[in-house]
C-alpha atoms as a PDB file:
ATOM      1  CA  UNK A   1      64.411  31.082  48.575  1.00  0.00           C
ATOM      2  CA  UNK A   2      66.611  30.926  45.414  1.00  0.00           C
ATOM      3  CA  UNK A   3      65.073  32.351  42.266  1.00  0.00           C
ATOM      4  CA  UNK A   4      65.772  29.122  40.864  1.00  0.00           C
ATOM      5  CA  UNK A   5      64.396  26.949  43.182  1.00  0.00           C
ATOM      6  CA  UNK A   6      61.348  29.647  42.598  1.00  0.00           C
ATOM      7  CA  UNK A   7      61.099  29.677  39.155  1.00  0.00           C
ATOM      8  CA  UNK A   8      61.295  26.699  36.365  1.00  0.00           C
ATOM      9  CA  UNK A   9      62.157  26.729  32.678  1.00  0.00           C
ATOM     10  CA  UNK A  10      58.127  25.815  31.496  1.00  0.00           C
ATOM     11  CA  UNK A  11      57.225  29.125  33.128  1.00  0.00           C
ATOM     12  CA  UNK A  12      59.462  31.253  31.114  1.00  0.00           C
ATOM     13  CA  UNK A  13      58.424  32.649  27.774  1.00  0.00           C
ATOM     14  CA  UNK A  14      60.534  35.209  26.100  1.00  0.00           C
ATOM     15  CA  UNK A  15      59.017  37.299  23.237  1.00  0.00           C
ATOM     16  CA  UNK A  16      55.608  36.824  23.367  1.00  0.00           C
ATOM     17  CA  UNK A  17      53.735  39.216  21.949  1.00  0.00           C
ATOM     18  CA  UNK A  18      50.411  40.777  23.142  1.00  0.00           C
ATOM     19  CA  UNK A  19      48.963  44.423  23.249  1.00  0.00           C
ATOM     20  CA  UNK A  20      47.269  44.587  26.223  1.00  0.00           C
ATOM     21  CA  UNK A  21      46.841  44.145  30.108  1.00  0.00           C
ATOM     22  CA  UNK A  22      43.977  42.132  29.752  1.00  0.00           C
ATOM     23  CA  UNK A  23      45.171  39.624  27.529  1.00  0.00           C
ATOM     24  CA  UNK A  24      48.544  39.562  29.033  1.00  0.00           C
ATOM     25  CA  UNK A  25      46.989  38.587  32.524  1.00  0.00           C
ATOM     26  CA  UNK A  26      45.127  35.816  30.293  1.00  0.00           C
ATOM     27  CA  UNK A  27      48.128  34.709  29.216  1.00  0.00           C
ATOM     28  CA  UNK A  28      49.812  34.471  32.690  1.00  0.00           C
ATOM     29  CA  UNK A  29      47.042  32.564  33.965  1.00  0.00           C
ATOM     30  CA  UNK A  30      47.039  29.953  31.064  1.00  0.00           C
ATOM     31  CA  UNK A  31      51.002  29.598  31.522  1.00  0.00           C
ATOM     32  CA  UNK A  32      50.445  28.912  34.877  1.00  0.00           C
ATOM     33  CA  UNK A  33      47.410  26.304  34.065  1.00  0.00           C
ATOM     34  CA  UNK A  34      49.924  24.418  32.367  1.00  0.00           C
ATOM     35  CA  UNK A  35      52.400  24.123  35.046  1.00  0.00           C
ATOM     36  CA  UNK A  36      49.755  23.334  37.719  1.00  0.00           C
ATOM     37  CA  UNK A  37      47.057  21.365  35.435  1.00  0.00           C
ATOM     38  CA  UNK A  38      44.839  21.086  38.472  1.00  0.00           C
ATOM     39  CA  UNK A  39      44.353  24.809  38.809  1.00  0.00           C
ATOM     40  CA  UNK A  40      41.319  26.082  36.561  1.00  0.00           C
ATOM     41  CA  UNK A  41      42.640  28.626  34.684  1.00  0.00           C
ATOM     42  CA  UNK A  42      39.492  31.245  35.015  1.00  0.00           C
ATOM     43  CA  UNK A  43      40.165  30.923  39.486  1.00  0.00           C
ATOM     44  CA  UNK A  44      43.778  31.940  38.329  1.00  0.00           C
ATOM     45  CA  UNK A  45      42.827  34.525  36.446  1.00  0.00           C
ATOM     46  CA  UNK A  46      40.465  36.225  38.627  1.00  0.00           C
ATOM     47  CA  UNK A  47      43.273  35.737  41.302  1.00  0.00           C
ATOM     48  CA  UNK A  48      45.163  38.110  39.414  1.00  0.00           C
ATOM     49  CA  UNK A  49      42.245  40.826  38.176  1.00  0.00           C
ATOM     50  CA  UNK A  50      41.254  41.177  41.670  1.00  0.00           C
ATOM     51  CA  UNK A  51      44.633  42.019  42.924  1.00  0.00           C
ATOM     52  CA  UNK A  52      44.746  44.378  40.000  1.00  0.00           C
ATOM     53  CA  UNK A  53      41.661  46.042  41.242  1.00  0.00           C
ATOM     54  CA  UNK A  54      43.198  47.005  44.203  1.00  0.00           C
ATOM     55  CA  UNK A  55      45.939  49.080  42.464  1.00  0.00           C
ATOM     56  CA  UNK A  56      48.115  48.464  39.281  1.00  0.00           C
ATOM     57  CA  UNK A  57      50.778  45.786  39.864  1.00  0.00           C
ATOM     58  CA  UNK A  58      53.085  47.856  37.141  1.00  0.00           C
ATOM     59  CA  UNK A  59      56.020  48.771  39.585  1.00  0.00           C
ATOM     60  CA  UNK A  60      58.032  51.118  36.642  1.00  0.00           C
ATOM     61  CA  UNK A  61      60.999  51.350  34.374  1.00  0.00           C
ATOM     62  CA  UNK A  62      58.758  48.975  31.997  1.00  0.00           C
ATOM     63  CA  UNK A  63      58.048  46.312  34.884  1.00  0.00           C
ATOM     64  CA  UNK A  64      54.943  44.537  36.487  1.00  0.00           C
ATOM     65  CA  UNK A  65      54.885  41.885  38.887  1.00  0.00           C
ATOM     66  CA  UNK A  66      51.019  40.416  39.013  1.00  0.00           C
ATOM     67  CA  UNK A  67      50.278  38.589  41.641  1.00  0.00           C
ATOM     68  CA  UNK A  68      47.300  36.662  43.497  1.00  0.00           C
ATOM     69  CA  UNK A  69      47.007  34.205  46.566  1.00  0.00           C
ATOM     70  CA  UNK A  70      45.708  30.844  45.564  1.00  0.00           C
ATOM     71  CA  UNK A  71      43.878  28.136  47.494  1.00  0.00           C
ATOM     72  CA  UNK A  72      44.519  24.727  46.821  1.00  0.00           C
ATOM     73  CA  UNK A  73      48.383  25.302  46.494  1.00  0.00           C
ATOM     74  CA  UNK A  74      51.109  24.524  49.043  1.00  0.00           C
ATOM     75  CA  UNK A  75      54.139  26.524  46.813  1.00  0.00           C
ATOM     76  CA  UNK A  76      54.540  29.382  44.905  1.00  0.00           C
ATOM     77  CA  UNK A  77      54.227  29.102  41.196  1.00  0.00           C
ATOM     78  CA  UNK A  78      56.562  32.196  39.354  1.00  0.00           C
ATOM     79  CA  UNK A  79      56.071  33.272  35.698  1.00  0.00           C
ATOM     80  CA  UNK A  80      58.586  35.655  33.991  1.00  0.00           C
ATOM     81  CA  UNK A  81      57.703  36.569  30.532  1.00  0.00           C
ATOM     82  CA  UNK A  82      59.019  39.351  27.834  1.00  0.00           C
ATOM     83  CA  UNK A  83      56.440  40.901  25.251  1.00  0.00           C
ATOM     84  CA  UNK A  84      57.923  41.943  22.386  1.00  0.00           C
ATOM     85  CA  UNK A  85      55.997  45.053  22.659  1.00  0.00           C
ATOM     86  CA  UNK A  86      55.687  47.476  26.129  1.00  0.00           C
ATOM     87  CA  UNK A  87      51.917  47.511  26.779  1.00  0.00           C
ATOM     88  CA  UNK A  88      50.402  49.987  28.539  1.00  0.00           C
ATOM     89  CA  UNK A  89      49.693  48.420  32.199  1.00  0.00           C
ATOM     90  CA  UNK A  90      48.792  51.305  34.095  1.00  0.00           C
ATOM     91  CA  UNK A  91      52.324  51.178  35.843  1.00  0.00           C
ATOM     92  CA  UNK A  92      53.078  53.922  38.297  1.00  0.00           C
ATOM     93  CA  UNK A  93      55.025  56.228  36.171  1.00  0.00           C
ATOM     94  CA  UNK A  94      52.987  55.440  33.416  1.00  0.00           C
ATOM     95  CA  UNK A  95      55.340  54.239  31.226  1.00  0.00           C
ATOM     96  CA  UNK A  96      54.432  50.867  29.278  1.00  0.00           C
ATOM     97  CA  UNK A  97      55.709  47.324  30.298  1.00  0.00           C
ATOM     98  CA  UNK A  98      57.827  44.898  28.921  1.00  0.00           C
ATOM     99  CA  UNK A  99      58.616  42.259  31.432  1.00  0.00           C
ATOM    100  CA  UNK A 100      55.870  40.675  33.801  1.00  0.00           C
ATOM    101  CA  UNK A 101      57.178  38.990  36.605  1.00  0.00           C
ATOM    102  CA  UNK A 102      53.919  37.189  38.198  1.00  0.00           C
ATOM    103  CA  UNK A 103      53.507  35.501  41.647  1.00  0.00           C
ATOM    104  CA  UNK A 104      50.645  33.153  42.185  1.00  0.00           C
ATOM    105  CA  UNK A 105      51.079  32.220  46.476  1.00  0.00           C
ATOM    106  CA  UNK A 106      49.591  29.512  48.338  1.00  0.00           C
ATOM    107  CA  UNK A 107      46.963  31.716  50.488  1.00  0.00           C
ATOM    108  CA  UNK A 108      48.529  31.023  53.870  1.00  0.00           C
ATOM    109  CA  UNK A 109      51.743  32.257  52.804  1.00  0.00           C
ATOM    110  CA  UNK A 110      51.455  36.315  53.342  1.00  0.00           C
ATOM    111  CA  UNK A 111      55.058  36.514  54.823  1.00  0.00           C
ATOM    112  CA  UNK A 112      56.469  34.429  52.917  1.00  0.00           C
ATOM    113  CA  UNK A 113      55.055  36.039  49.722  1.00  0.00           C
ATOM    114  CA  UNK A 114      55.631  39.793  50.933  1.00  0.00           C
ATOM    115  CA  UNK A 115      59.615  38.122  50.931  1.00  0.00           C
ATOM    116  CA  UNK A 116      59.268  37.007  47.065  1.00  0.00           C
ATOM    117  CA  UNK A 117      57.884  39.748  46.209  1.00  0.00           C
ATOM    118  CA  UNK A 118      60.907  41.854  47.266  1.00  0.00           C
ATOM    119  CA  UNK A 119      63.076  39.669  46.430  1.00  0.00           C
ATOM    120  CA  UNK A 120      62.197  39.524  42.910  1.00  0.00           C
ATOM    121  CA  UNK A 121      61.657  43.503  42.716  1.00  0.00           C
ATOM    122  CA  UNK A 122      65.320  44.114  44.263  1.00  0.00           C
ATOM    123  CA  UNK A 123      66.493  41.962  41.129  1.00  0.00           C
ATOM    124  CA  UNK A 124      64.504  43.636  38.541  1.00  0.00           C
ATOM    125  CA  UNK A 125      65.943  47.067  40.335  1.00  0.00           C
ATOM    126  CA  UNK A 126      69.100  46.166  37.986  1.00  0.00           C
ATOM    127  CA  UNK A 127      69.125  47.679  35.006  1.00  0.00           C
ATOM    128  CA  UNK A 128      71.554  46.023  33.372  1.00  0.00           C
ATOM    129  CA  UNK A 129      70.066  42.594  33.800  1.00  0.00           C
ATOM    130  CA  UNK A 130      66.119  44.368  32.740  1.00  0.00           C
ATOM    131  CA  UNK A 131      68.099  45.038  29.633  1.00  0.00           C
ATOM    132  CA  UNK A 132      69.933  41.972  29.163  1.00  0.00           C
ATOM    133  CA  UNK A 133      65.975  40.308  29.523  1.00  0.00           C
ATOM    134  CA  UNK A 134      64.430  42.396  26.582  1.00  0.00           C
ATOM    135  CA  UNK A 135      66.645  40.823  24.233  1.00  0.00           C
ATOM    136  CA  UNK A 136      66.400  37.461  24.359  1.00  0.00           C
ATOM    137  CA  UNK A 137      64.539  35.747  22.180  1.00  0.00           C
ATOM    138  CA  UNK A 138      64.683  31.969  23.161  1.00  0.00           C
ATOM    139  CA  UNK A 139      62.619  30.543  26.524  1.00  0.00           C
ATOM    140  CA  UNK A 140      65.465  29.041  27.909  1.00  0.00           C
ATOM    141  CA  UNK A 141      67.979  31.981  27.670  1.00  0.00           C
ATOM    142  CA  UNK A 142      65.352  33.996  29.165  1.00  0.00           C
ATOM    143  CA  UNK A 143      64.950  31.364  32.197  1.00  0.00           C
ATOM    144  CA  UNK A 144      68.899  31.191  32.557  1.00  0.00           C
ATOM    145  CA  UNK A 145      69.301  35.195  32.640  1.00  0.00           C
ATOM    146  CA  UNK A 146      67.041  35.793  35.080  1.00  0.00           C
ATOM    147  CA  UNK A 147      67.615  32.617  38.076  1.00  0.00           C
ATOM    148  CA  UNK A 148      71.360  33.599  37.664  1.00  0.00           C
END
Protein backbone atom coordinates (compact mmCIF):
# COMPACT_ATOMS: atom_id res chain seq x y z
CA UNK A 1 0.00 0.00 0.00
CA UNK A 2 1.26 3.53 -0.90
CA UNK A 3 1.94 5.83 2.02
CA UNK A 4 -0.34 8.06 0.37
CA UNK A 5 -3.09 6.05 -0.23
CA UNK A 6 -2.31 5.28 3.73
CA UNK A 7 -2.12 8.48 5.03
CA UNK A 8 -4.34 11.84 4.35
CA UNK A 9 -3.57 15.52 4.81
CA UNK A 10 -6.32 15.93 8.09
CA UNK A 11 -4.09 13.42 9.87
CA UNK A 12 -0.96 15.35 9.64
CA UNK A 13 -0.02 17.95 12.20
CA UNK A 14 3.39 19.43 12.17
CA UNK A 15 4.63 21.32 15.30
CA UNK A 16 2.46 20.52 17.85
CA UNK A 17 3.66 20.89 20.96
CA UNK A 18 3.19 18.64 24.07
CA UNK A 19 5.55 17.37 26.93
CA UNK A 20 4.58 14.13 27.48
CA UNK A 21 3.66 10.46 26.41
CA UNK A 22 0.50 10.60 27.95
CA UNK A 23 -0.85 13.55 26.49
CA UNK A 24 0.71 12.92 23.20
CA UNK A 25 -1.21 9.48 22.94
CA UNK A 26 -4.35 11.80 23.88
CA UNK A 27 -3.66 13.76 21.22
CA UNK A 28 -3.29 10.91 18.63
CA UNK A 29 -6.45 9.51 19.63
CA UNK A 30 -8.44 12.85 19.32
CA UNK A 31 -6.75 13.40 15.74
CA UNK A 32 -7.89 10.26 14.83
CA UNK A 33 -11.61 10.93 16.37
CA UNK A 34 -11.79 13.54 13.95
CA UNK A 35 -11.00 11.64 10.92
CA UNK A 36 -13.25 8.69 11.90
CA UNK A 37 -16.13 10.68 13.93
CA UNK A 38 -17.75 7.37 14.68
CA UNK A 39 -14.85 6.08 16.72
CA UNK A 40 -15.14 7.22 20.53
CA UNK A 41 -12.13 8.72 21.21
CA UNK A 42 -11.54 7.09 24.93
CA UNK A 43 -11.83 3.08 22.82
CA UNK A 44 -9.01 4.77 20.67
CA UNK A 45 -7.14 5.75 23.26
CA UNK A 46 -7.08 2.75 25.32
CA UNK A 47 -6.27 0.98 21.93
CA UNK A 48 -3.12 2.65 22.07
CA UNK A 49 -2.20 2.53 26.14
CA UNK A 50 -2.69 -1.08 26.03
CA UNK A 51 -0.34 -1.68 23.23
CA UNK A 52 1.97 0.57 25.16
CA UNK A 53 1.70 -1.69 28.10
CA UNK A 54 3.07 -4.36 26.35
CA UNK A 55 6.40 -2.57 25.59
CA UNK A 56 7.25 1.08 24.50
CA UNK A 57 6.28 1.76 20.87
CA UNK A 58 9.46 4.39 20.78
CA UNK A 59 11.54 2.54 18.01
CA UNK A 60 14.82 5.24 18.36
CA UNK A 61 16.73 8.02 16.73
CA UNK A 62 13.75 10.30 18.22
CA UNK A 63 10.87 8.01 16.66
CA UNK A 64 7.63 6.19 17.90
CA UNK A 65 5.14 4.51 15.95
CA UNK A 66 1.89 3.85 18.43
CA UNK A 67 -0.27 1.61 17.36
CA UNK A 68 -3.60 -0.39 18.35
CA UNK A 69 -6.10 -2.80 16.48
CA UNK A 70 -9.56 -1.38 16.30
CA UNK A 71 -12.97 -3.00 15.95
CA UNK A 72 -15.50 -1.44 14.03
CA UNK A 73 -12.99 -0.38 11.21
CA UNK A 74 -12.47 -1.99 7.79
CA UNK A 75 -9.02 0.36 6.92
CA UNK A 76 -6.22 1.60 8.52
CA UNK A 77 -6.31 5.10 9.81
CA UNK A 78 -2.32 6.67 9.90
CA UNK A 79 -1.35 9.77 11.95
CA UNK A 80 2.12 11.42 11.52
CA UNK A 81 2.73 14.28 13.76
CA UNK A 82 6.00 16.50 14.81
CA UNK A 83 6.22 18.00 18.48
CA UNK A 84 8.11 20.81 18.64
CA UNK A 85 9.75 19.40 21.59
CA UNK A 86 11.38 15.49 21.90
CA UNK A 87 9.42 14.00 24.83
CA UNK A 88 10.61 11.42 26.68
CA UNK A 89 8.61 8.16 25.39
CA UNK A 90 10.45 5.50 26.89
CA UNK A 91 12.01 4.68 23.36
CA UNK A 92 14.54 1.90 23.25
CA UNK A 93 17.68 3.83 23.39
CA UNK A 94 16.19 6.15 25.57
CA UNK A 95 16.55 9.04 23.74
CA UNK A 96 13.37 11.45 23.53
CA UNK A 97 10.91 11.58 20.50
CA UNK A 98 10.04 13.93 18.05
CA UNK A 99 7.99 12.34 15.38
CA UNK A 100 5.03 9.83 16.17
CA UNK A 101 4.03 7.86 13.42
CA UNK A 102 0.69 6.02 14.78
CA UNK A 103 -1.25 3.05 13.25
CA UNK A 104 -4.77 2.42 14.35
CA UNK A 105 -5.70 -1.33 12.22
CA UNK A 106 -8.93 -2.81 11.60
CA UNK A 107 -8.57 -5.95 14.13
CA UNK A 108 -8.64 -8.63 11.45
CA UNK A 109 -5.85 -7.17 9.70
CA UNK A 110 -2.57 -8.67 11.67
CA UNK A 111 -0.68 -9.30 8.32
CA UNK A 112 -1.58 -6.69 6.77
CA UNK A 113 -0.66 -4.36 9.69
CA UNK A 114 2.74 -6.23 10.59
CA UNK A 115 3.36 -4.94 6.51
CA UNK A 116 2.55 -1.10 7.49
CA UNK A 117 4.25 -1.24 10.18
CA UNK A 118 7.51 -2.03 8.34
CA UNK A 119 6.83 -0.24 5.78
CA UNK A 120 6.54 2.92 7.55
CA UNK A 121 9.68 2.07 9.91
CA UNK A 122 11.95 1.31 6.68
CA UNK A 123 10.98 5.03 5.69
CA UNK A 124 11.60 6.64 8.92
CA UNK A 125 15.12 4.49 8.77
CA UNK A 126 16.16 7.64 6.48
CA UNK A 127 17.72 10.12 8.10
CA UNK A 128 17.68 12.60 5.83
CA UNK A 129 13.95 12.64 5.32
CA UNK A 130 13.53 12.33 9.75
CA UNK A 131 15.38 15.57 9.39
CA UNK A 132 13.74 17.14 6.59
CA UNK A 133 10.25 16.27 8.98
CA UNK A 134 11.49 18.22 12.15
CA UNK A 135 11.47 21.31 10.32
CA UNK A 136 8.47 21.91 8.91
CA UNK A 137 6.23 23.94 10.34
CA UNK A 138 2.99 23.90 8.15
CA UNK A 139 0.44 20.58 8.13
CA UNK A 140 0.50 20.26 4.64
CA UNK A 141 4.32 20.39 4.01
CA UNK A 142 4.57 17.91 6.66
CA UNK A 143 1.87 15.55 4.81
CA UNK A 144 3.72 16.16 1.35
CA UNK A 145 7.34 15.26 2.86
CA UNK A 146 6.49 12.29 4.25
CA UNK A 147 3.82 10.32 1.35
CA UNK A 148 6.62 11.34 -1.16
Amino acid sequence: MSLEHLFSKDCSKAAVLFNSKKRMLEYLAQVAHQHAPHLNEQTILDALLAREKLGSTGFGKGVAIPHGRLEGIDQTIAIIVTNREAINFDAIDNRPVDIFVALLVPDNQCDQHLKTLSQIADRLKDKQLCKQLRTVTTDQELYQLFVA
